[in-house]
C-alpha atoms as a PDB file:
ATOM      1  CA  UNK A   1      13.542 -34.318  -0.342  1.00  0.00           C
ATOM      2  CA  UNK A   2      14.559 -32.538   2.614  1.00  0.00           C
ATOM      3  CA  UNK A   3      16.655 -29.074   2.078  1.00  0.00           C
ATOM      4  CA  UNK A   4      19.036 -28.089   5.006  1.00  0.00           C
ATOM      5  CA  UNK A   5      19.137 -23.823   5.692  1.00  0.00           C
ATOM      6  CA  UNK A   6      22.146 -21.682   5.711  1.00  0.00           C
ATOM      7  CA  UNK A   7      22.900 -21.913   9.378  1.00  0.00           C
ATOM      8  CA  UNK A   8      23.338 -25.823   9.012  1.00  0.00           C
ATOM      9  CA  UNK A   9      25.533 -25.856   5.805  1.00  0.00           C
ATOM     10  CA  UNK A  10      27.441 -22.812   7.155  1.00  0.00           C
ATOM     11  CA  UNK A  11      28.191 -24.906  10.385  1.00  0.00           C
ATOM     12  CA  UNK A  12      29.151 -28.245   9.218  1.00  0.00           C
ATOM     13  CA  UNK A  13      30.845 -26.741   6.511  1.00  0.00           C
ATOM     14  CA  UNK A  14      29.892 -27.596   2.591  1.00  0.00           C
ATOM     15  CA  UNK A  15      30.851 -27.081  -1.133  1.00  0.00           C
ATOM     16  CA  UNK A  16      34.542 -26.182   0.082  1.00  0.00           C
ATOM     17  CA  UNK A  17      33.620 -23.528   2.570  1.00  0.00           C
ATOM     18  CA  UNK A  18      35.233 -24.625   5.418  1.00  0.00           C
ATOM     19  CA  UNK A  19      32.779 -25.100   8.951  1.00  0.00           C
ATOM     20  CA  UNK A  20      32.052 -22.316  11.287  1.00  0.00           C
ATOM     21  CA  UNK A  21      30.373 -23.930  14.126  1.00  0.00           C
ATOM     22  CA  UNK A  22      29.547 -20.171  15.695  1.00  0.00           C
ATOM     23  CA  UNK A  23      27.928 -18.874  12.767  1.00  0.00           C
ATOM     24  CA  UNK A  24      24.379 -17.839  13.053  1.00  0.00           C
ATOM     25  CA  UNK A  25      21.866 -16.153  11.211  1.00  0.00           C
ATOM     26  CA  UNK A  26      20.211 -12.813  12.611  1.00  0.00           C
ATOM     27  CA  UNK A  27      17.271 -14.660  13.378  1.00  0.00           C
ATOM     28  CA  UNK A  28      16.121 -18.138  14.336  1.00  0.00           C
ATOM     29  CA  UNK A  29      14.996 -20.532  11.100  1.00  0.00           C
ATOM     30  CA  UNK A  30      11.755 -21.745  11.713  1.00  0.00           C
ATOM     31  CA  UNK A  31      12.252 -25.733  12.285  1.00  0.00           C
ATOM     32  CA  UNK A  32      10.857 -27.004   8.486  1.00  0.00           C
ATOM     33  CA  UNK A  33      13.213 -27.601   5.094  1.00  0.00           C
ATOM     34  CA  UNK A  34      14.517 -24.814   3.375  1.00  0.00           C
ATOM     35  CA  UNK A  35      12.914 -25.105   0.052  1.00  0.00           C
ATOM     36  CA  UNK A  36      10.837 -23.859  -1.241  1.00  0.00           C
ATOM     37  CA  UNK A  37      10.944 -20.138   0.814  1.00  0.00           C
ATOM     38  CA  UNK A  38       7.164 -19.882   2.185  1.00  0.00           C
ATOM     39  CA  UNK A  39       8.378 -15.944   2.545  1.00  0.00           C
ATOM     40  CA  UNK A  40       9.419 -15.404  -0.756  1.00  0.00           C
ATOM     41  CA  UNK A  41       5.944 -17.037  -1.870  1.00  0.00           C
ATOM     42  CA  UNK A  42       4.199 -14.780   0.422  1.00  0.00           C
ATOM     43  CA  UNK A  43       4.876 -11.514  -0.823  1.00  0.00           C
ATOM     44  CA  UNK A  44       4.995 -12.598  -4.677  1.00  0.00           C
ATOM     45  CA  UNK A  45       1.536 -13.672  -4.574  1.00  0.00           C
ATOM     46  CA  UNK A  46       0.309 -10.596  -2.814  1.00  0.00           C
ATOM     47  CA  UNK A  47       2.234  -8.453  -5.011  1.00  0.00           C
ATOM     48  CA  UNK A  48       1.303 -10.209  -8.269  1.00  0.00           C
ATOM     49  CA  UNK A  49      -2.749 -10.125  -6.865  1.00  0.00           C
ATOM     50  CA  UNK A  50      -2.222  -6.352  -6.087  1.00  0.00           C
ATOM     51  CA  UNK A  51      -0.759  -5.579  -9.950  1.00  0.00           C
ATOM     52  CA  UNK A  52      -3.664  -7.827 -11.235  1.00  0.00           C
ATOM     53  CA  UNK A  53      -6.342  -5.925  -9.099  1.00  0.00           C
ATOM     54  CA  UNK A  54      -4.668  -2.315  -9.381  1.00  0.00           C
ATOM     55  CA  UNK A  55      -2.294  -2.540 -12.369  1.00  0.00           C
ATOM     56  CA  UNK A  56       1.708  -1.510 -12.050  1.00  0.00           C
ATOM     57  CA  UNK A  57       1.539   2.186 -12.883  1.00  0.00           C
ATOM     58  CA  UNK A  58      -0.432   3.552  -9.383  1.00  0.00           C
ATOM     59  CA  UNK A  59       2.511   5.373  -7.858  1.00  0.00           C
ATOM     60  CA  UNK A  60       4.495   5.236  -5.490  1.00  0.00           C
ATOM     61  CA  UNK A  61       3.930   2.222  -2.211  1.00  0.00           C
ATOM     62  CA  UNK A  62       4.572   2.878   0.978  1.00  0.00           C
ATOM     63  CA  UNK A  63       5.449   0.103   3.141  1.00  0.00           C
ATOM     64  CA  UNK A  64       5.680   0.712   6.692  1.00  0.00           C
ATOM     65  CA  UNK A  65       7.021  -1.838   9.584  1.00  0.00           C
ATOM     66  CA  UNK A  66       7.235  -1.457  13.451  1.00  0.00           C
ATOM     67  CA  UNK A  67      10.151  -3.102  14.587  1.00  0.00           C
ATOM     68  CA  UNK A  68      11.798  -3.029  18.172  1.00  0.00           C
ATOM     69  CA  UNK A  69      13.642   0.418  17.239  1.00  0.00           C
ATOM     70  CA  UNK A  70      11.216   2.813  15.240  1.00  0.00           C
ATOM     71  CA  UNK A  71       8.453   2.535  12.929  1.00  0.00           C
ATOM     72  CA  UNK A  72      10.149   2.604   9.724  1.00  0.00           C
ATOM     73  CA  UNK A  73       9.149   3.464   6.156  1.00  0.00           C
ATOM     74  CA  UNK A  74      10.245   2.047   2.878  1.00  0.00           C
ATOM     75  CA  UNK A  75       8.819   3.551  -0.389  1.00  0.00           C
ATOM     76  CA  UNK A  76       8.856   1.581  -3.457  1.00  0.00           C
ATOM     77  CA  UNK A  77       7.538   2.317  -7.435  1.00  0.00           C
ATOM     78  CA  UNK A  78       6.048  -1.340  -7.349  1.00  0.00           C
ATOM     79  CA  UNK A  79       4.245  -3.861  -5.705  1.00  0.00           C
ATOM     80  CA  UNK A  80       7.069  -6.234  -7.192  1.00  0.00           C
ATOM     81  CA  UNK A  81       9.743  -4.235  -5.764  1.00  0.00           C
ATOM     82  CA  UNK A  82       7.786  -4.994  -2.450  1.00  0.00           C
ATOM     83  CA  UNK A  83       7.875  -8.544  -2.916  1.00  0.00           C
ATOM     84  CA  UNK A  84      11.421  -8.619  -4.454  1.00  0.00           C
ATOM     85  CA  UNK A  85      13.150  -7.093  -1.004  1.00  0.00           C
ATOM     86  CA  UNK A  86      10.721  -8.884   0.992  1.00  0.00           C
ATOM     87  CA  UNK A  87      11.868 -11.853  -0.392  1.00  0.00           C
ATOM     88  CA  UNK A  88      15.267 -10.737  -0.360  1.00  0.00           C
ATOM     89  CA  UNK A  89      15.182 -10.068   3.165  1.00  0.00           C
ATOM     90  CA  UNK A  90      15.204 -14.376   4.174  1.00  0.00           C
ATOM     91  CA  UNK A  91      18.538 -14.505   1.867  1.00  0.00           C
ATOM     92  CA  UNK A  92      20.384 -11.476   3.444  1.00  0.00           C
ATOM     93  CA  UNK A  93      19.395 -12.649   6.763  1.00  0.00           C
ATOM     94  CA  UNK A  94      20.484 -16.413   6.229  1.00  0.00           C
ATOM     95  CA  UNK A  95      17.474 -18.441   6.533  1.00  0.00           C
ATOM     96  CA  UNK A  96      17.092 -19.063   3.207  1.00  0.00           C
ATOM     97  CA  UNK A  97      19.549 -20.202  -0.212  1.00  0.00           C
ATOM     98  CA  UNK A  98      18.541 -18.247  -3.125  1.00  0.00           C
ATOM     99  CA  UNK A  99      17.355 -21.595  -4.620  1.00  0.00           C
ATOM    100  CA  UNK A 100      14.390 -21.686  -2.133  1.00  0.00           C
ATOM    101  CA  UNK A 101      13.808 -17.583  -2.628  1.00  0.00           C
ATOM    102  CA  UNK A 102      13.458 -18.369  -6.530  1.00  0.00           C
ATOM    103  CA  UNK A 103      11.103 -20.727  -6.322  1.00  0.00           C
ATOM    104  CA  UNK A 104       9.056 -19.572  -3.380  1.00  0.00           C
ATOM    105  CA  UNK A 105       8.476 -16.576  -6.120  1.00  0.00           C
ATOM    106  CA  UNK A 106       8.119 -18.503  -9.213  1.00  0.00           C
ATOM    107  CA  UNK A 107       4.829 -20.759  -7.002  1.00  0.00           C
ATOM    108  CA  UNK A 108       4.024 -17.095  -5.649  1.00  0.00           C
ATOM    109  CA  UNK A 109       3.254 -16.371  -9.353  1.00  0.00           C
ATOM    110  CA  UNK A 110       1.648 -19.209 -10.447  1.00  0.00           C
ATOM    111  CA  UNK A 111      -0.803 -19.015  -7.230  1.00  0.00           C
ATOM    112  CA  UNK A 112      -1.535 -15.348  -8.137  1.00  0.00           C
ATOM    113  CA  UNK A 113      -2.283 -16.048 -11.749  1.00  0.00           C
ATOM    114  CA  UNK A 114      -4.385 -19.219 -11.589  1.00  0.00           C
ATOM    115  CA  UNK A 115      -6.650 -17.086  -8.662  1.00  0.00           C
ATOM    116  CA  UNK A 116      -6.839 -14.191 -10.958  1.00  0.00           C
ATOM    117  CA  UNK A 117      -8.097 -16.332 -13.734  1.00  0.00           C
ATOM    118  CA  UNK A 118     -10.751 -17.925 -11.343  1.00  0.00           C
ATOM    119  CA  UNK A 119     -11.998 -14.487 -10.245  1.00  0.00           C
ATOM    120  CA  UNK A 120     -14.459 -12.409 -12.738  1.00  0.00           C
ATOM    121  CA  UNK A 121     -13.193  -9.669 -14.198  1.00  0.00           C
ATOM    122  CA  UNK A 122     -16.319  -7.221 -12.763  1.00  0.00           C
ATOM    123  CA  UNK A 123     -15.531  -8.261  -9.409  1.00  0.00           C
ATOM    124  CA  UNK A 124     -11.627  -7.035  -9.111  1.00  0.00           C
END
């Protein structure tokens, strides 16, 4: 099944929200089906590997990006928090529904579990 994005829906108009044919999302959507959000899957797997390998009480993360401005730097108390505004990020943007940000985390999850299981406990 094929799941249009944001910009599409937004533009042709759907669910009673009338069309906006000049809408556009702050970026370009990559040029695949919406669902599930390969983002959102992304950073919950890393995040759940990192809590698996490190545990959830370490400290504070840092997380620091270079974008066309200024380097920038986010702290966060978790690796989840991480993923969760990472994730976020394709929603508030509009290149993603929530549906496809919900389950890109709930495979994320399931990816990082089933690899932790698989790896021996003396080598993490």
């Amino acid at each position: 099944m094929a799941w249009w994005r944001p910009v599409t829906a937004l533009n042709l108009g759907s669910a009673g929200v009338p069309a906006d044919a000049h809408w556009r999302s702050l970026f370009g959507t990559p040029p695949h089906p919406d669902y599930p959000s390969g983002h959102a899957a992304d950073c919950a797997t890393g995040a759940h590997l990192l809590e698996g390998v490190f545990g959830s009480s370490h400290g504070t993360v840092a997380y620091s990006a270079v974008d066309l401005w200024a380097p920038t730097t986010r702290r966060f108390l978790t690796f989840a928090a991480v993923a969760g505004e990472c994730a976020e990020s394709r929603v508030w943007a509009g290149a993603h529904f929530r549906a496809a940000h919900e389950e890109g985390r709930r495979l994320g999850a399931v990816v990082a579990r089933r690899t932790l299981e698989s790896v021996p406990p003396l080598a993490r």
